[in-house]
PDB file of N, CA and C in Angstrom:
ATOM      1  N   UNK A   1      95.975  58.017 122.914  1.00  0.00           N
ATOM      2  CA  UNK A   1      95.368  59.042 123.718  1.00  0.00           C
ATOM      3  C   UNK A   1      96.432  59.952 124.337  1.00  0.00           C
ATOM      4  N   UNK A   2      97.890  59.268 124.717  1.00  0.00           N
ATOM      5  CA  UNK A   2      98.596  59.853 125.424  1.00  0.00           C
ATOM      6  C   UNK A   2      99.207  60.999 124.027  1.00  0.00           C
ATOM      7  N   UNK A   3      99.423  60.859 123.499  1.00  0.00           N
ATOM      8  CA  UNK A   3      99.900  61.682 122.077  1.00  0.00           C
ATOM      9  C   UNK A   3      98.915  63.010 121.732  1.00  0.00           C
ATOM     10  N   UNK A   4      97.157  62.237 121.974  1.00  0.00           N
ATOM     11  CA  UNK A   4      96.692  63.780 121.857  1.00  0.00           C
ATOM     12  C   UNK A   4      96.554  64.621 122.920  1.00  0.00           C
ATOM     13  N   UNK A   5      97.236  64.333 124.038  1.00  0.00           N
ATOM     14  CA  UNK A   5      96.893  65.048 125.272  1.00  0.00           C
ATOM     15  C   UNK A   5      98.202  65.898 125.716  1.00  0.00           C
ATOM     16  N   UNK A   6      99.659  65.368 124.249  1.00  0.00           N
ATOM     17  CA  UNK A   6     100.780  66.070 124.757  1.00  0.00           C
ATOM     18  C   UNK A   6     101.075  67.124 123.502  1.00  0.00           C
ATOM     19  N   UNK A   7      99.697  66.621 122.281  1.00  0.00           N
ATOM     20  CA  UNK A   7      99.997  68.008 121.299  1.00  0.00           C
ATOM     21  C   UNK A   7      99.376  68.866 121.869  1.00  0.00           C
ATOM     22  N   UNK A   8      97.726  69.020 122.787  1.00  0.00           N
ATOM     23  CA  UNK A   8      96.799  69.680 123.349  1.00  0.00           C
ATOM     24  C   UNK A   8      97.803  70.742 124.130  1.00  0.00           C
ATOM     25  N   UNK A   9      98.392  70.145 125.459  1.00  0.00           N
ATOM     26  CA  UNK A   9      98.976  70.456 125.941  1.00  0.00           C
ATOM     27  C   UNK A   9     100.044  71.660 125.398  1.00  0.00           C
ATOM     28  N   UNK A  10     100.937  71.242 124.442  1.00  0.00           N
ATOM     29  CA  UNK A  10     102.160  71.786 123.748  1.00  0.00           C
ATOM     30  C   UNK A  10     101.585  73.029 122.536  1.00  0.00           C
ATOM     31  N   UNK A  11      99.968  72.868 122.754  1.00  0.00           N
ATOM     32  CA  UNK A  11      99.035  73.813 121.592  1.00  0.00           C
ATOM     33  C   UNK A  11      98.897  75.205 122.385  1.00  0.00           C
ATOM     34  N   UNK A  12      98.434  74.609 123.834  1.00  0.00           N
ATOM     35  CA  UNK A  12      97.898  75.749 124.920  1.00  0.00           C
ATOM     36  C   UNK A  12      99.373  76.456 125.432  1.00  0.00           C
ATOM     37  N   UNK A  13     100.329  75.818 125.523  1.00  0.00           N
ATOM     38  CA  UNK A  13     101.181  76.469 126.207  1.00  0.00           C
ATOM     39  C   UNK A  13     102.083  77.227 124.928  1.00  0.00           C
ATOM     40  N   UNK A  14     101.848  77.131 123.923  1.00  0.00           N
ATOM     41  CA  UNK A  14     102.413  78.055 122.284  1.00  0.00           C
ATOM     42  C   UNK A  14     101.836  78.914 122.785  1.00  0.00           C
ATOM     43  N   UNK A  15     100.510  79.043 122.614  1.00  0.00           N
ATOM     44  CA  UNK A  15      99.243  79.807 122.965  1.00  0.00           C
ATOM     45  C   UNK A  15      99.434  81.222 123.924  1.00  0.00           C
ATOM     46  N   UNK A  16      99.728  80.579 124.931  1.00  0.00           N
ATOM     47  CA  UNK A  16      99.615  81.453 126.728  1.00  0.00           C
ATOM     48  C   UNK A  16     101.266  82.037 126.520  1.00  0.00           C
ATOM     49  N   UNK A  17     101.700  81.016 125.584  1.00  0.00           N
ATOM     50  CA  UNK A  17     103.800  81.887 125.576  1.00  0.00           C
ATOM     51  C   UNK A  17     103.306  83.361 124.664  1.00  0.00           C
ATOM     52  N   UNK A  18     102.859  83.273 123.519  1.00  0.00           N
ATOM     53  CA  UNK A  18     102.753  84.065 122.885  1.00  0.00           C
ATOM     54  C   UNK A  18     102.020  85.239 123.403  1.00  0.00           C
ATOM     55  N   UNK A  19     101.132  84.813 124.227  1.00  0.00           N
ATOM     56  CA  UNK A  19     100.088  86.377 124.649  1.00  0.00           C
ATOM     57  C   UNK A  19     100.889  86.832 126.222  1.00  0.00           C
ATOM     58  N   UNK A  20     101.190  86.018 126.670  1.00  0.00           N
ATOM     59  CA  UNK A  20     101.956  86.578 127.937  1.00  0.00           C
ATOM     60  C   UNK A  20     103.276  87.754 127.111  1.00  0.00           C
ATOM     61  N   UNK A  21     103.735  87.349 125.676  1.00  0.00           N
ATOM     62  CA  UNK A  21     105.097  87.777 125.584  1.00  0.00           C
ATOM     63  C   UNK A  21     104.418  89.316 124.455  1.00  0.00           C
ATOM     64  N   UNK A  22     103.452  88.952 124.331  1.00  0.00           N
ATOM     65  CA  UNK A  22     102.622  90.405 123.614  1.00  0.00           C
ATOM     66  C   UNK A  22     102.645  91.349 124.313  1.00  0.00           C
ATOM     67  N   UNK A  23     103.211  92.629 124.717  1.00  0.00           N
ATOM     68  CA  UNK A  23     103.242  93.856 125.050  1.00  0.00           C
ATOM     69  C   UNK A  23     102.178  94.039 125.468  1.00  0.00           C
ATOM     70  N   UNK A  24     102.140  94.741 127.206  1.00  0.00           N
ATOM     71  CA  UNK A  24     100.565  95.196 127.380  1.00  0.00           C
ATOM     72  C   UNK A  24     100.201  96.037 127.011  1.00  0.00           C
ATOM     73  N   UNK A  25      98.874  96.465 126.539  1.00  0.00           N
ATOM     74  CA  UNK A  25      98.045  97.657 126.102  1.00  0.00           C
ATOM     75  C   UNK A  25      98.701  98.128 124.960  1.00  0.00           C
ATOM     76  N   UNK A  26      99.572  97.038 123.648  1.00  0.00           N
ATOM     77  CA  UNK A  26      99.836  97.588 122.533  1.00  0.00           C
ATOM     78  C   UNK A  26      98.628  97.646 121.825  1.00  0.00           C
ATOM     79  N   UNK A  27      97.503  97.170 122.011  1.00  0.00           N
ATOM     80  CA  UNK A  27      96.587  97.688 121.206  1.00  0.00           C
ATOM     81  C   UNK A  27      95.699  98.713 121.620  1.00  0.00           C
ATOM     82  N   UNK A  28      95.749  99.354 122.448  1.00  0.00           N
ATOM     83  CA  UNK A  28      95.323 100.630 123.015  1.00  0.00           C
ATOM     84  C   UNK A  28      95.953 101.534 122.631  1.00  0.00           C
ATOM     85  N   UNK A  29      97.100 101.740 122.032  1.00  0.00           N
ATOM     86  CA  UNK A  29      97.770 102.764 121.981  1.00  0.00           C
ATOM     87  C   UNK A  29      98.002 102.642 120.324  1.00  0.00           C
ATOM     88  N   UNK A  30      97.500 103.640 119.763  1.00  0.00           N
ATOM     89  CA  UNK A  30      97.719 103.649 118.369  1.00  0.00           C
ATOM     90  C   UNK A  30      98.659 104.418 118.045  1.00  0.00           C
ATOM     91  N   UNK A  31      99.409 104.156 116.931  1.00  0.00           N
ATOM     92  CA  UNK A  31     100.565 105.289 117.001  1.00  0.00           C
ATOM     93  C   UNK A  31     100.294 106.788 116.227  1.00  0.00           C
ATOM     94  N   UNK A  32     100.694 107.711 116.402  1.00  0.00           N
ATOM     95  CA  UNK A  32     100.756 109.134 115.885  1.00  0.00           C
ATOM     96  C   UNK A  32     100.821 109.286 114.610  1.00  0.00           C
ATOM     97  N   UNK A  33      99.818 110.056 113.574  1.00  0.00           N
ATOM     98  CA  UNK A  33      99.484 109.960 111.875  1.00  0.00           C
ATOM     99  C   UNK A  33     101.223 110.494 112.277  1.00  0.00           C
ATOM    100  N   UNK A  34     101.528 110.495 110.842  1.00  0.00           N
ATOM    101  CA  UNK A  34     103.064 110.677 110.392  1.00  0.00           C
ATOM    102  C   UNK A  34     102.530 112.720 109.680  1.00  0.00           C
ATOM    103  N   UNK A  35     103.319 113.044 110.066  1.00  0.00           N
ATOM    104  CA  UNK A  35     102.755 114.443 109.124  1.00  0.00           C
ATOM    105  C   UNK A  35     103.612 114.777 107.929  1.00  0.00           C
ATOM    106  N   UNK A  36     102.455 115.021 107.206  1.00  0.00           N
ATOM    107  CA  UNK A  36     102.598 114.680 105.678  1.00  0.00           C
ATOM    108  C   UNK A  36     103.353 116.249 105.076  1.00  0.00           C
ATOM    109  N   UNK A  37     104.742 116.260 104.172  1.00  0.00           N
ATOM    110  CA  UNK A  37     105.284 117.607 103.628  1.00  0.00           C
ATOM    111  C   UNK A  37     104.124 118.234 103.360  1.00  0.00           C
ATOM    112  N   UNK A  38     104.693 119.775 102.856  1.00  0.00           N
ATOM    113  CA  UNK A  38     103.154 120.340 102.058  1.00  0.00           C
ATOM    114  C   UNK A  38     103.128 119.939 100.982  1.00  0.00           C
ATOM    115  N   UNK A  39     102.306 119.766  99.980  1.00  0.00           N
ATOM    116  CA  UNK A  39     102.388 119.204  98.476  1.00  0.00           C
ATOM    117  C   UNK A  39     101.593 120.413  97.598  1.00  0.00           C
ATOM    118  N   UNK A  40     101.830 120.384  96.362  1.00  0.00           N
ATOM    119  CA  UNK A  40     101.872 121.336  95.871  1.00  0.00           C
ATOM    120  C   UNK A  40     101.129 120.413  93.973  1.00  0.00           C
ATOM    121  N   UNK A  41     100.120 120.764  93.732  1.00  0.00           N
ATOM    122  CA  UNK A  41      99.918 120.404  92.018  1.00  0.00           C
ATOM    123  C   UNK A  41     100.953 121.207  91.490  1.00  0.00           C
ATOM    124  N   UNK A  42     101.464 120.021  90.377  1.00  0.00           N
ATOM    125  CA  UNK A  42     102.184 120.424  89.577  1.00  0.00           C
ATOM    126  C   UNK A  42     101.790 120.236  87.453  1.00  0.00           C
ATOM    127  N   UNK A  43     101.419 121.114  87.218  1.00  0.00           N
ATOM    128  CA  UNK A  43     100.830 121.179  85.810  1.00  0.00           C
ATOM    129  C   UNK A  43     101.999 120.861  84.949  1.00  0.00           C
ATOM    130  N   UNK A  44     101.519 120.066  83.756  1.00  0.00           N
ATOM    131  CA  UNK A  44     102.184 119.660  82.597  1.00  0.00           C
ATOM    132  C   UNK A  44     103.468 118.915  82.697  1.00  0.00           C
ATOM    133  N   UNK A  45     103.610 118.459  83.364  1.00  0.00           N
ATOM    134  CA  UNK A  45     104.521 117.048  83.375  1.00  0.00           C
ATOM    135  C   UNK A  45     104.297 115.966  83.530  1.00  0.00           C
ATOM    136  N   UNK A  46     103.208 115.432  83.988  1.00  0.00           N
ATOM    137  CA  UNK A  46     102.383 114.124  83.661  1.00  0.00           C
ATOM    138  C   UNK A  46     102.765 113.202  82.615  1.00  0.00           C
ATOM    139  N   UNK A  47     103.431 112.144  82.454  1.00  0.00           N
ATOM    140  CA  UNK A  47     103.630 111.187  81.324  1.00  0.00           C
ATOM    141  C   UNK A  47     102.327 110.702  81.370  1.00  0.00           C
ATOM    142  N   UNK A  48     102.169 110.156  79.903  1.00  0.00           N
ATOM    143  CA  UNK A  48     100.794 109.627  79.354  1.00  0.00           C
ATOM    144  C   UNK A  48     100.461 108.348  80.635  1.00  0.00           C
ATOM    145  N   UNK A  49      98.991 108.443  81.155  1.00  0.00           N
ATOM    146  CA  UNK A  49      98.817 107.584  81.902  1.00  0.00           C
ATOM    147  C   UNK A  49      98.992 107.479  83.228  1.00  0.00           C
ATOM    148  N   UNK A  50      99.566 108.608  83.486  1.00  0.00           N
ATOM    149  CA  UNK A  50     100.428 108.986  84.926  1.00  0.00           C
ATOM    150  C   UNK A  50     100.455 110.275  85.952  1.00  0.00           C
ATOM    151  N   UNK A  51      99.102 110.526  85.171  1.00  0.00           N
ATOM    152  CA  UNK A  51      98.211 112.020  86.233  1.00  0.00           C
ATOM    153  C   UNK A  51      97.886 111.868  87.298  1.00  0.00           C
ATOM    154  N   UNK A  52      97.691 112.364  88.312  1.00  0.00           N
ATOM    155  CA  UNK A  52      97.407 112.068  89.850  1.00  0.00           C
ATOM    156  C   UNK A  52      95.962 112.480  89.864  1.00  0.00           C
ATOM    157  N   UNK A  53      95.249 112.652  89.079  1.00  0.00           N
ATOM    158  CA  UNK A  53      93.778 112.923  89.158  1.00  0.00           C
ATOM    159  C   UNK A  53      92.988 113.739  88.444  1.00  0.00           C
ATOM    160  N   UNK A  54      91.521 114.194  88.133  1.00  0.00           N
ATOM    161  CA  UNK A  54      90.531 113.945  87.298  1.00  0.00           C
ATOM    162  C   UNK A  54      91.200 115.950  86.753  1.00  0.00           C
ATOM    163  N   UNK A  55      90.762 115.784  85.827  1.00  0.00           N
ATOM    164  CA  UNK A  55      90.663 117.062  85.008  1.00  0.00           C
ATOM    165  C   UNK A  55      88.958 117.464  84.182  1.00  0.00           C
ATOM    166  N   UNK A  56      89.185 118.327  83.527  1.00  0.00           N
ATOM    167  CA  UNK A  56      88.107 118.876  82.285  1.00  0.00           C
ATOM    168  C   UNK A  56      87.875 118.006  81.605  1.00  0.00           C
ATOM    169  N   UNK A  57      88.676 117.095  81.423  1.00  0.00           N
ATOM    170  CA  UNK A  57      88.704 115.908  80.267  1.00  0.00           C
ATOM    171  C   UNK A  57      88.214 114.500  80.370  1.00  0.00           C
ATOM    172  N   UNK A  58      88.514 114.221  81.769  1.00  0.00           N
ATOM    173  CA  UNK A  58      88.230 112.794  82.301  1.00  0.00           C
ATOM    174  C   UNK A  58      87.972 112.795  83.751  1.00  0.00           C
ATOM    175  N   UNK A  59      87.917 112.222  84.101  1.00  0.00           N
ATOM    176  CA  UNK A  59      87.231 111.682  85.369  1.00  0.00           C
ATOM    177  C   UNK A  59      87.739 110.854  86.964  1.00  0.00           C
ATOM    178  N   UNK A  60      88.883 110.494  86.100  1.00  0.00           N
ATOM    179  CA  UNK A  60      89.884 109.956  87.345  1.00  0.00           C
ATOM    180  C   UNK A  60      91.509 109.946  87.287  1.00  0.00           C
ATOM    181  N   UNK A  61      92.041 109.392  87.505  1.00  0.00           N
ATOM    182  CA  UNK A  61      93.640 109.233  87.565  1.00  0.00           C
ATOM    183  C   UNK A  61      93.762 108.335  86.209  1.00  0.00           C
ATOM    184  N   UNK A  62      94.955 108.795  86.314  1.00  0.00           N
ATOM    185  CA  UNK A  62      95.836 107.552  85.367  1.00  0.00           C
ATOM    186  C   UNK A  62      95.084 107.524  83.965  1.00  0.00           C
ATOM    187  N   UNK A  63      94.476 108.654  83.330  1.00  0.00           N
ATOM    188  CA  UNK A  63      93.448 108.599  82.161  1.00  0.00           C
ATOM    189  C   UNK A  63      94.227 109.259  81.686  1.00  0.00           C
ATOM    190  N   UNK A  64      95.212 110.557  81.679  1.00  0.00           N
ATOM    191  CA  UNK A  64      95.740 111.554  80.729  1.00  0.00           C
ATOM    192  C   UNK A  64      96.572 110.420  79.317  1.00  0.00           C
ATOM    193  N   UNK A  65      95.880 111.324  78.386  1.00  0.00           N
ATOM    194  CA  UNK A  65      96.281 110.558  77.241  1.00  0.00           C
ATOM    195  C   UNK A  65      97.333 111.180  75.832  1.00  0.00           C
ATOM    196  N   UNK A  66      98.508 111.872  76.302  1.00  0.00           N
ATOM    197  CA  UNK A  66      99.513 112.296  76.523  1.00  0.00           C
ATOM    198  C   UNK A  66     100.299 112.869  77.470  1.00  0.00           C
ATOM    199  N   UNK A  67     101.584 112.819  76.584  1.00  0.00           N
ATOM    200  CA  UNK A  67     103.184 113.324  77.905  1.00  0.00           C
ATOM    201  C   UNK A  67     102.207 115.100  77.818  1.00  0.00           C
ATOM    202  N   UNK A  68     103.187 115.389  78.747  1.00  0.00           N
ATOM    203  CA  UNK A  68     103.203 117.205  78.613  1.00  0.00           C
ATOM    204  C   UNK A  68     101.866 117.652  78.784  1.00  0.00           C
ATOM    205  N   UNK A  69     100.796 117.271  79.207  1.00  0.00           N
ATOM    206  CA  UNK A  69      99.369 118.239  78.353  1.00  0.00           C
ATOM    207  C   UNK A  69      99.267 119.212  80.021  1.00  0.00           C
ATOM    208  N   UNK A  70      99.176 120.012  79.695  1.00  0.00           N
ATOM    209  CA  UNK A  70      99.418 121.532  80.273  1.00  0.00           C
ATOM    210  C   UNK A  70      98.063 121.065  81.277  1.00  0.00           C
ATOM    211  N   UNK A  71      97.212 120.428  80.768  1.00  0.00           N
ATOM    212  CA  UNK A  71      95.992 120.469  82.280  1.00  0.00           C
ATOM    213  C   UNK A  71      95.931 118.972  82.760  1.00  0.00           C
ATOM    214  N   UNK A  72      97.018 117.872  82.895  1.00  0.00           N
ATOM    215  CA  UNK A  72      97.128 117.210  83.878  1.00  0.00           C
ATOM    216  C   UNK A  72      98.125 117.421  84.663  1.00  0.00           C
ATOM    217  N   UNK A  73      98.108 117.304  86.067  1.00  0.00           N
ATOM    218  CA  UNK A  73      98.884 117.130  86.935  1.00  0.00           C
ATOM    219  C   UNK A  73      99.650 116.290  88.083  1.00  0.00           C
ATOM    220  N   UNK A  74     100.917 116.503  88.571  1.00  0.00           N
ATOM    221  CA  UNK A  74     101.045 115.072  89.976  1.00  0.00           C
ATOM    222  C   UNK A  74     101.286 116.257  91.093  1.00  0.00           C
ATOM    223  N   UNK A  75     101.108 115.167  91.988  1.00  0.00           N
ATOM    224  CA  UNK A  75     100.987 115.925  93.731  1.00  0.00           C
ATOM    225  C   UNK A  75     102.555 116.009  93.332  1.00  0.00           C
ATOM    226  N   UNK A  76     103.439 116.923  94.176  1.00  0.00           N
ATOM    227  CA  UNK A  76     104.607 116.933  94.135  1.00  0.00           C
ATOM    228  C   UNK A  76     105.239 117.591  95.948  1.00  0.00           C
ATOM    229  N   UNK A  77     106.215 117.439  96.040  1.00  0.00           N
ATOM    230  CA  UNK A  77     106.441 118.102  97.675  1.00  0.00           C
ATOM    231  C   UNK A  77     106.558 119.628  97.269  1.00  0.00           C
ATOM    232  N   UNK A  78     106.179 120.593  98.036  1.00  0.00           N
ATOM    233  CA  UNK A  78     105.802 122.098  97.610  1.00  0.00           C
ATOM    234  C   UNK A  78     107.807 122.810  97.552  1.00  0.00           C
ATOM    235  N   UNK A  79     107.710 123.217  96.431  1.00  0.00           N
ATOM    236  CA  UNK A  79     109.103 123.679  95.760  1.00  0.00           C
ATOM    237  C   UNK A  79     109.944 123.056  94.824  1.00  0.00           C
ATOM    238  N   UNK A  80     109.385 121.616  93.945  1.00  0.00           N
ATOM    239  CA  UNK A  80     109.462 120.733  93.672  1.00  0.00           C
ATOM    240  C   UNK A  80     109.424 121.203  91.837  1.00  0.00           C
ATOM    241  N   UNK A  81     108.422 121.668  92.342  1.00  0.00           N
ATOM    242  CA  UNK A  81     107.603 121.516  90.413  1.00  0.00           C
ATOM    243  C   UNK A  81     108.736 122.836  89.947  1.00  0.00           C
ATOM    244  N   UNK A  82     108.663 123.991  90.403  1.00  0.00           N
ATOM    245  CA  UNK A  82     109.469 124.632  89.959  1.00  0.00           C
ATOM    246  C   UNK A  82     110.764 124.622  89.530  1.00  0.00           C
ATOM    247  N   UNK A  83     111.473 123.325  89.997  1.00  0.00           N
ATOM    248  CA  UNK A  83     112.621 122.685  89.361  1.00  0.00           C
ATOM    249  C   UNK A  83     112.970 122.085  88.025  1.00  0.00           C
ATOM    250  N   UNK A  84     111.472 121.580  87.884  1.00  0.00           N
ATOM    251  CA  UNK A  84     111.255 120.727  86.583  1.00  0.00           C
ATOM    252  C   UNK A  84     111.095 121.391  85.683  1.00  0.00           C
ATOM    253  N   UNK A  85     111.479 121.217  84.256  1.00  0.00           N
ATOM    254  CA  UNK A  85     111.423 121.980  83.372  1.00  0.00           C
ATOM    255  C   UNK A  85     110.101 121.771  82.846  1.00  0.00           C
ATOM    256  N   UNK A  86     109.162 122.925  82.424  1.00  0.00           N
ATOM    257  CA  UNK A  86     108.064 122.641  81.826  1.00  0.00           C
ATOM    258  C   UNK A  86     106.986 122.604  82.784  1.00  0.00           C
ATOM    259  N   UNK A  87     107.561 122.017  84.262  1.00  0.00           N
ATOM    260  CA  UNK A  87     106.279 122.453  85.341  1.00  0.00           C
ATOM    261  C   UNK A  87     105.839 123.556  85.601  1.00  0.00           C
ATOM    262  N   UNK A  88     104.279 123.803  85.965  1.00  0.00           N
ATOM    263  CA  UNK A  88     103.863 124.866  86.116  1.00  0.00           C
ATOM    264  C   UNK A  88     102.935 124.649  87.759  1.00  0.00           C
ATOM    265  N   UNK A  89     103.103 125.496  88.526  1.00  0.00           N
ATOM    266  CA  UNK A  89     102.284 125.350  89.840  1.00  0.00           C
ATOM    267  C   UNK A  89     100.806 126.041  89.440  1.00  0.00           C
ATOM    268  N   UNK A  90     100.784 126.799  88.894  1.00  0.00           N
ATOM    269  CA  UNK A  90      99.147 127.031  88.655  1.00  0.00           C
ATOM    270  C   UNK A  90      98.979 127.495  87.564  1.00  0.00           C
ATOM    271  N   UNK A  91      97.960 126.936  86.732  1.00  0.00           N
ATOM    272  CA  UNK A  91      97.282 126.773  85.239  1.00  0.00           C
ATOM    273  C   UNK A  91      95.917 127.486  84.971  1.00  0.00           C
ATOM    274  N   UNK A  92      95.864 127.957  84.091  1.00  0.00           N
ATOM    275  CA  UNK A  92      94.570 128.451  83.849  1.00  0.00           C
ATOM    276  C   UNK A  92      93.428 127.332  83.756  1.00  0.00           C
ATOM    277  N   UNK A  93      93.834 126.393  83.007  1.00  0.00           N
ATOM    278  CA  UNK A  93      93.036 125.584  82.600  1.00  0.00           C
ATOM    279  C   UNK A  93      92.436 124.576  83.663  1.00  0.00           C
ATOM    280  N   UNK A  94      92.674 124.973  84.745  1.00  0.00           N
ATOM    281  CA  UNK A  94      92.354 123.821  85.689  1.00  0.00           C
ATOM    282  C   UNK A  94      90.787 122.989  85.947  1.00  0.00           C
TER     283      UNK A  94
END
């Protein structure tokens, strides 16, 4: 009896250490969204499988079914695509 009354004991006081040593009102305070670069579509550089989302053709991500095809695209940070060879920022075909 004396054994379960000194794990009980040694359970509650883990217990009361840990929430006493928890920061007050850290859960009241949520932290600030992060703000996101501008992003910019970038046409025809997509490797097969590796489009950031739905086109004329299909329906969701990750479906383009070749490299290069001029109407899939990835999000890119805005000034980005114009570096890449073969990127295009806006397509007819969209």
């Amino acid at each position: 009896m004396n054994a379960n009354r000194t794990l009980a004991a040694s359970a509650v006081a883990s217990f009361l250490g840990l929430v006493l040593a928890a920061p007050s009102g850290a859960a009241d305070e949520a932290p600030a969204p992060a703000k996101r670069a501008p992003h910019e579509k970038c046409y025809g550089i997509a490797k097969r499988g590796q489009n950031d989302c739905s086109t004329a053709t299909h329906s969701c991500s990750n479906e383009s079914t070749s490299d290069g095809d001029a109407g899939e695209w990835l999000w890119l940070p805005k000034g980005t695509c114009a570096k890449i060879v073969g990127g295009v920022v806006n397509t007819a075909t969209k």
